[in-house]
C-alpha atoms as a PDB file:
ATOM      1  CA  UNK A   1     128.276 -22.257 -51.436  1.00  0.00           C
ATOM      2  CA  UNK A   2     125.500 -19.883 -52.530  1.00  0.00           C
ATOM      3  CA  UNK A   3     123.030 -21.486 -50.471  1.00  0.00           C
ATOM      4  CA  UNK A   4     125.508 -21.435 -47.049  1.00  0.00           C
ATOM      5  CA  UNK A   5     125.818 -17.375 -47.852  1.00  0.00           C
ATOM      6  CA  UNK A   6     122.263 -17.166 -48.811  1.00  0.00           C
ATOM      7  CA  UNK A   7     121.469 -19.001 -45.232  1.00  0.00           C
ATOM      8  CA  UNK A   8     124.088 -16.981 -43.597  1.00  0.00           C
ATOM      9  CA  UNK A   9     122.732 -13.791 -44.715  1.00  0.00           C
ATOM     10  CA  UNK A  10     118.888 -14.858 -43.930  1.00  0.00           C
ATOM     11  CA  UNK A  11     120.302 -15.768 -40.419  1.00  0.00           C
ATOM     12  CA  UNK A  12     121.638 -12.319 -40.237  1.00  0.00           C
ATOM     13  CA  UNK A  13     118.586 -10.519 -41.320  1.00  0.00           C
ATOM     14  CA  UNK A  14     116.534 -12.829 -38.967  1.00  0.00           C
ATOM     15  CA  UNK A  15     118.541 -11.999 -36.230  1.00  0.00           C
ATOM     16  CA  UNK A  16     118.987  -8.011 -37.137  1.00  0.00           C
ATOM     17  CA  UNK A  17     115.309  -8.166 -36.946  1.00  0.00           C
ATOM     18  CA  UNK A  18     114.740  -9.939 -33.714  1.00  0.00           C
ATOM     19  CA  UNK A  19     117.666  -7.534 -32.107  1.00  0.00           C
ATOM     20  CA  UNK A  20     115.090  -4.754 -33.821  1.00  0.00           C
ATOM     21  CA  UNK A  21     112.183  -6.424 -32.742  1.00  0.00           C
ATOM     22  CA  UNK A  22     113.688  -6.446 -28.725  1.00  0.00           C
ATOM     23  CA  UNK A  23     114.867  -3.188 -29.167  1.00  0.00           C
ATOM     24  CA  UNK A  24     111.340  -1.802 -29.909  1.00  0.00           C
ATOM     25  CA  UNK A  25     109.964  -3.732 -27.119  1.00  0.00           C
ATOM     26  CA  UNK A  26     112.451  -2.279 -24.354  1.00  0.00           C
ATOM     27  CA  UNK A  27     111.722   1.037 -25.552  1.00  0.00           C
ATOM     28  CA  UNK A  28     107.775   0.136 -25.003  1.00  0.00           C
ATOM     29  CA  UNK A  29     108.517  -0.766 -21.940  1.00  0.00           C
ATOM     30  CA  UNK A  30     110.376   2.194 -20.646  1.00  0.00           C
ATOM     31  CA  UNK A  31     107.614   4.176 -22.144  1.00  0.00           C
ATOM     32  CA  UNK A  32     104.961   2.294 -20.539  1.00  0.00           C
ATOM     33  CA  UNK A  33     107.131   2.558 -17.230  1.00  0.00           C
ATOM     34  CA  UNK A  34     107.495   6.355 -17.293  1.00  0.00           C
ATOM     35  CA  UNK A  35     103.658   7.021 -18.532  1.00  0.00           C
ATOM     36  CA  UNK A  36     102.766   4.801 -15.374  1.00  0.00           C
ATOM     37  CA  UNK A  37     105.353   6.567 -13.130  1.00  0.00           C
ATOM     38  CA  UNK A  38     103.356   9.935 -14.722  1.00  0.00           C
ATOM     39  CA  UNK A  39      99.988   8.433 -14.165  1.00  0.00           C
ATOM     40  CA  UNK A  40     101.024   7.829 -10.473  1.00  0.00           C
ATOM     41  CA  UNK A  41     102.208  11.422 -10.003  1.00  0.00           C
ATOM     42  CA  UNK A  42      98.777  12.636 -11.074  1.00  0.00           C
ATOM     43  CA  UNK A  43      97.100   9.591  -8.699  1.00  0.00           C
ATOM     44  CA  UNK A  44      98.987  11.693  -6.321  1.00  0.00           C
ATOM     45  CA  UNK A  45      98.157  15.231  -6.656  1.00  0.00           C
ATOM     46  CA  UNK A  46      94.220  14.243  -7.526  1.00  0.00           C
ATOM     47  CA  UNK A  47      94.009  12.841  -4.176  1.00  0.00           C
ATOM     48  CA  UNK A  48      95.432  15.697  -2.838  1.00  0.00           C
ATOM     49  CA  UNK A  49      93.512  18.119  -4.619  1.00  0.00           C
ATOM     50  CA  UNK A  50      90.344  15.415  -3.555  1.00  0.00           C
ATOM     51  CA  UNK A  51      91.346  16.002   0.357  1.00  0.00           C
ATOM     52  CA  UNK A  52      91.421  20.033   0.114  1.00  0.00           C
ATOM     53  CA  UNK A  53      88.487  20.264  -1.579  1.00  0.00           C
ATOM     54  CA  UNK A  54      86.875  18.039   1.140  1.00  0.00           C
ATOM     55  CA  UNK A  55      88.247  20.642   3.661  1.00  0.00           C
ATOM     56  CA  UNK A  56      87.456  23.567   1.878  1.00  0.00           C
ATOM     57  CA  UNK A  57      83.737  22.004   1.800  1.00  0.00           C
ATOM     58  CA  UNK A  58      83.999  21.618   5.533  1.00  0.00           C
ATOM     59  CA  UNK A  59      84.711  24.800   5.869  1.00  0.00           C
ATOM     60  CA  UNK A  60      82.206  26.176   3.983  1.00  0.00           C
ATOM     61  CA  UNK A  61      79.481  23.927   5.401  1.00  0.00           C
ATOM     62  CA  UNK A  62      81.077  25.693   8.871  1.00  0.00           C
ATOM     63  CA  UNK A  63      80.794  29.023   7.694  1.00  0.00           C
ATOM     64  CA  UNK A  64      77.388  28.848   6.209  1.00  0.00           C
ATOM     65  CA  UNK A  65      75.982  27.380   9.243  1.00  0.00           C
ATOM     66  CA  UNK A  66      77.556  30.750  11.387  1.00  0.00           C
ATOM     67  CA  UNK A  67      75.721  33.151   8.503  1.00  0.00           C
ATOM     68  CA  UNK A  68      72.775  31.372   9.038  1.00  0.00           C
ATOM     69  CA  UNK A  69      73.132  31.344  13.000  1.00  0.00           C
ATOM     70  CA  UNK A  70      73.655  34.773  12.836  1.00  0.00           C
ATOM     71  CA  UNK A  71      70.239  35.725  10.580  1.00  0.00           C
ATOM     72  CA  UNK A  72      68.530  33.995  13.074  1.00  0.00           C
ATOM     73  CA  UNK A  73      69.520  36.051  15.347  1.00  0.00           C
ATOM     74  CA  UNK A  74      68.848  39.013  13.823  1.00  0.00           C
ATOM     75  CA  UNK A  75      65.455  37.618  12.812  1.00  0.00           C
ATOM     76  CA  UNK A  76      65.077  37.288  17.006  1.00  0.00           C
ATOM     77  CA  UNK A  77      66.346  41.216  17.718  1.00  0.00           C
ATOM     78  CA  UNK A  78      64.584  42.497  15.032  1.00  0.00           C
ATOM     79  CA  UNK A  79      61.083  40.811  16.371  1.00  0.00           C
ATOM     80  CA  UNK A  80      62.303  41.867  20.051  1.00  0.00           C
ATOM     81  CA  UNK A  81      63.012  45.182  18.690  1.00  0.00           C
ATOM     82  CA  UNK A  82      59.590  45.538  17.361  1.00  0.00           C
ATOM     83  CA  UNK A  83      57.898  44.143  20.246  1.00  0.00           C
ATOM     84  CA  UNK A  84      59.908  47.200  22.434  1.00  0.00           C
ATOM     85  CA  UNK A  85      58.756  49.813  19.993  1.00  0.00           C
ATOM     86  CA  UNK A  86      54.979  48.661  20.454  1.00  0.00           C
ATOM     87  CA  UNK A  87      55.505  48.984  23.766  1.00  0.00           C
ATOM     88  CA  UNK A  88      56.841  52.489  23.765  1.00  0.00           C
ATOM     89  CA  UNK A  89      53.455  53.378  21.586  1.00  0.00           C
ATOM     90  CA  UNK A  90      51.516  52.067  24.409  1.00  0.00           C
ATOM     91  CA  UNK A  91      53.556  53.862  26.947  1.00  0.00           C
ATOM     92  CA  UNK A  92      53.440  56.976  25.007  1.00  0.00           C
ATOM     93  CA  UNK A  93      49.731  56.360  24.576  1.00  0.00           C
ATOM     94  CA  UNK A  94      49.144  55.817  28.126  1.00  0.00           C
ATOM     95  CA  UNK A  95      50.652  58.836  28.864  1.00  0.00           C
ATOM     96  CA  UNK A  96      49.032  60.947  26.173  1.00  0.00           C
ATOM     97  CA  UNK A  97      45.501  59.328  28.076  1.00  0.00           C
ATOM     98  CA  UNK A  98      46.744  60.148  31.658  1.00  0.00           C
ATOM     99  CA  UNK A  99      47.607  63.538  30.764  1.00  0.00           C
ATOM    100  CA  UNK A 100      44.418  64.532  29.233  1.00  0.00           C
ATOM    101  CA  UNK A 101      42.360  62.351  32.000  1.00  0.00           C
ATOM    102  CA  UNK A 102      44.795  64.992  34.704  1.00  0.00           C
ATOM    103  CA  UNK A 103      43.742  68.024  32.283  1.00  0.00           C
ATOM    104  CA  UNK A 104      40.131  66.819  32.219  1.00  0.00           C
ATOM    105  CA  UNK A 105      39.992  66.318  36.019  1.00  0.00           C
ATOM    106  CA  UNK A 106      41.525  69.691  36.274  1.00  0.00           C
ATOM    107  CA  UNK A 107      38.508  71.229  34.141  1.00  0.00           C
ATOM    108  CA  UNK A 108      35.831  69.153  36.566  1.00  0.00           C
ATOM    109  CA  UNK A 109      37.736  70.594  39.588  1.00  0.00           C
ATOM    110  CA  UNK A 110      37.543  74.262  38.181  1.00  0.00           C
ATOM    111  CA  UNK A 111      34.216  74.151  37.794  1.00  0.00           C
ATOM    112  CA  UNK A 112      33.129  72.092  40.910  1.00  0.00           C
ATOM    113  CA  UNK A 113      34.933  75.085  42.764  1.00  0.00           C
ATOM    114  CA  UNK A 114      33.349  77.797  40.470  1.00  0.00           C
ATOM    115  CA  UNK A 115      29.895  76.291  40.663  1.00  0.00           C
ATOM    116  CA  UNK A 116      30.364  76.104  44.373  1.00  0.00           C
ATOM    117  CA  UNK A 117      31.242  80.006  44.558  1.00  0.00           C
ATOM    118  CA  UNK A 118      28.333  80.830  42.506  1.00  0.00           C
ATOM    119  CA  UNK A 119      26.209  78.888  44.605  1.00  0.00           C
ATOM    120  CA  UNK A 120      27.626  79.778  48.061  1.00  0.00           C
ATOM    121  CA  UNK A 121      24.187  81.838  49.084  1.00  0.00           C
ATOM    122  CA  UNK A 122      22.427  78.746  48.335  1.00  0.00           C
ATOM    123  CA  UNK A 123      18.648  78.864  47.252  1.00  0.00           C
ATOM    124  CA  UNK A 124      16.539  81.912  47.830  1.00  0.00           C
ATOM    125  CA  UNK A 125      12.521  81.096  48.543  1.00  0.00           C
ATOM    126  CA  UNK A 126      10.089  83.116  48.156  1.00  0.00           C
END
């Protein structure tokens, strides 16, 4: 009779365990299920995060190539700029030259009239 109870309880305990054992395991389980259904969520909002960044890049890549479209063509009006400013020098020298060729031919007509005046009797011989 001891050894029946002594079974009977070691059958109990075996199968307290085993309930304990399943228990545990189910638990596991619903932890690995929600740490998975987690994991997902973050899959999620990675690739999301992944696919703005892309078209935030693109749209950097967009904007940087209209800054640098732009200097260039300041670079261009800046060198056409210069180029107009030598030419106004040249014009302004031109002018500055024509003026004082007018003023010089002025002088030369001056005296080609005043030498002519002075030398209206012409020669005298002797």
């Amino acid at each position: 009779m001891y050894q029946n109870q002594s079974q009977n309880q070691n059958q109990y305990q075996s199968g307290s365990t085993l309930q304990q054992c399943e228990q545990a395991i189910q638990q596991l389980i619903a932890q690995t299920q929600q740490a998975s259904q987690n994991y997902q969520m973050l899959l999620q909002q990675e690739q999301q995060n992944a696919q703005r960044l892309q078209e935030l890049a693109q749209r950097e890549q967009h904007a940087s190539q209209m800054i640098q479209n732009a200097l260039h063509g300041h670079q261009n009006a800046v060198q056409q700029l210069q180029h107009v400013s030598q030419l106004c020098r040249q014009i302004e020298q031109s002018a500055h030259s024509a003026a004082h060729l007018n003023q010089m031919n002025q002088i030369n007509t001056i005296q080609s009239q005043s030498y002519g005046q002075n030398n209206a009797g012409g020669y005298r011989t002797m």
